[in-house]
Protein backbone atom coordinates (compact mmCIF):
# COMPACT_ATOMS: atom_id res chain seq x y z
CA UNK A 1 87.59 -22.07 -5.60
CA UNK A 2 89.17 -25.25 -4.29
CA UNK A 3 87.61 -28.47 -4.27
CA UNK A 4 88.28 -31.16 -1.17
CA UNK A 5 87.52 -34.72 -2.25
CA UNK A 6 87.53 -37.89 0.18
CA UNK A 7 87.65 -40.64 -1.52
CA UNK A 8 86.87 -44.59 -0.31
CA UNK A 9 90.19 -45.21 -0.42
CA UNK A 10 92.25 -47.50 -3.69
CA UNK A 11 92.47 -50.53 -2.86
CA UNK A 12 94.55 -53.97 -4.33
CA UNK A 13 93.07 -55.61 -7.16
CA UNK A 14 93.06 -58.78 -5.30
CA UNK A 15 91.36 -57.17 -2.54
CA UNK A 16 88.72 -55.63 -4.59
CA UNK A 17 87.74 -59.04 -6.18
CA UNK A 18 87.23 -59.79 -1.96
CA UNK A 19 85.10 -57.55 -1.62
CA UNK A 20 82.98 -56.84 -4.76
CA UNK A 21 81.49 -54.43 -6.41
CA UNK A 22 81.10 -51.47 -4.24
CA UNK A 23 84.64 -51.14 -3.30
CA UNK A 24 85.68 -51.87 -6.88
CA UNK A 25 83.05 -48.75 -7.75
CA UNK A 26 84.87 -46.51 -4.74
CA UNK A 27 88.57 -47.44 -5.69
CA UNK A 28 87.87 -46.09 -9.61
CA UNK A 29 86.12 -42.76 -7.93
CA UNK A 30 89.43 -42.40 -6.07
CA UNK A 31 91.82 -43.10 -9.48
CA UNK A 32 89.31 -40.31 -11.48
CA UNK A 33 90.09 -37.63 -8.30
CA UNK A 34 93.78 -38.06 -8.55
CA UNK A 35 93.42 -37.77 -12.07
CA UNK A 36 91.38 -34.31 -11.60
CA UNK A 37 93.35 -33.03 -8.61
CA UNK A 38 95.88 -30.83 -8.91
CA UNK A 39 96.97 -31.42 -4.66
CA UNK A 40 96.62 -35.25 -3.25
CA UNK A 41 97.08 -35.37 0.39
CA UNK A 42 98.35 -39.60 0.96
CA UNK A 43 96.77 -40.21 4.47
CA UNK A 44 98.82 -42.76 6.52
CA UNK A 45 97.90 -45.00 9.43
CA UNK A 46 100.46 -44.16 12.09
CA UNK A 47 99.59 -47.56 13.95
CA UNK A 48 99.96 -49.66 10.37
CA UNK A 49 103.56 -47.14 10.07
CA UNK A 50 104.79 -48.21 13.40
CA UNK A 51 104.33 -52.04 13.30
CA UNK A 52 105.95 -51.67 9.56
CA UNK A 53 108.82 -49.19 10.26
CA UNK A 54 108.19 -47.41 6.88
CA UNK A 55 104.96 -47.18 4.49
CA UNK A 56 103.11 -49.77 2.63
CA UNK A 57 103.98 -51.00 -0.85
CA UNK A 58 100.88 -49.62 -2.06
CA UNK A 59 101.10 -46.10 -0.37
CA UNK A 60 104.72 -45.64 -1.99
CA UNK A 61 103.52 -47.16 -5.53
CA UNK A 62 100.57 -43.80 -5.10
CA UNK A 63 103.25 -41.17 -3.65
CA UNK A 64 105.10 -42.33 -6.72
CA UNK A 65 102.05 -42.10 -9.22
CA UNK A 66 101.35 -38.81 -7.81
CA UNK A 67 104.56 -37.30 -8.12
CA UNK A 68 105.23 -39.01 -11.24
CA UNK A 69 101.97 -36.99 -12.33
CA UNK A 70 102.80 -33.88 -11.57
CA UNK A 71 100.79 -33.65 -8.69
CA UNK A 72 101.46 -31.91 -5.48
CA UNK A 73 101.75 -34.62 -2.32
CA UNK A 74 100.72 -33.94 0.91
CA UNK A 75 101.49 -36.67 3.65
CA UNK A 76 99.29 -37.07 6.29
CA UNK A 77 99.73 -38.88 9.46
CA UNK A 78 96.51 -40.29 10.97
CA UNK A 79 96.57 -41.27 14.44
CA UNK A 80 99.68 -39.47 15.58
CA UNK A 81 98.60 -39.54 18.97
CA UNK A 82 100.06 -43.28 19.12
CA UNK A 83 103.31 -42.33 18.29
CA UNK A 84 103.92 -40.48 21.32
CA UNK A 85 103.28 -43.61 23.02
């Protein structure tokens, strides 16, 4: 069988002292999946990617973990349709 997971995202932990509890709870649900998963699929914001040029600090530092994990990484670009534009 294979499992899909969608997680609330992981966020900074400056961010999650912003905005509490919840997102604190949602960000350690997403750190147990990867831990469990065997496939992460990174989703990107093409709109954040094209006013950056390249990816986030953050999204590298969990490509990184991932790989660095043994984990199979699957990139995916959100939003694609702006790209085109």
């Amino acid at each position: 069988p294979v499992w899909l997971v969608d997680t609330a995202g992981w966020e900074r932990r400056t961010l999650l002292e912003k905005k509490g509890l919840l997102a604190s709870l949602g960000s350690l649900e997403a750190k147990r999946s990867m831990n469990r998963a065997h496939v992460v699929a990174l989703l990107l914001d093409a709109e954040v990617y094209l006013q950056e040029g390249r990816m986030l600090r953050s999204e590298v530092a969990l490509a990184r973990r991932a790989t660095e994990e043994g984990k199979a990484l699957i990139i995916v670009l959100n939003k694609s349709d702006v790209l085109s534009k």
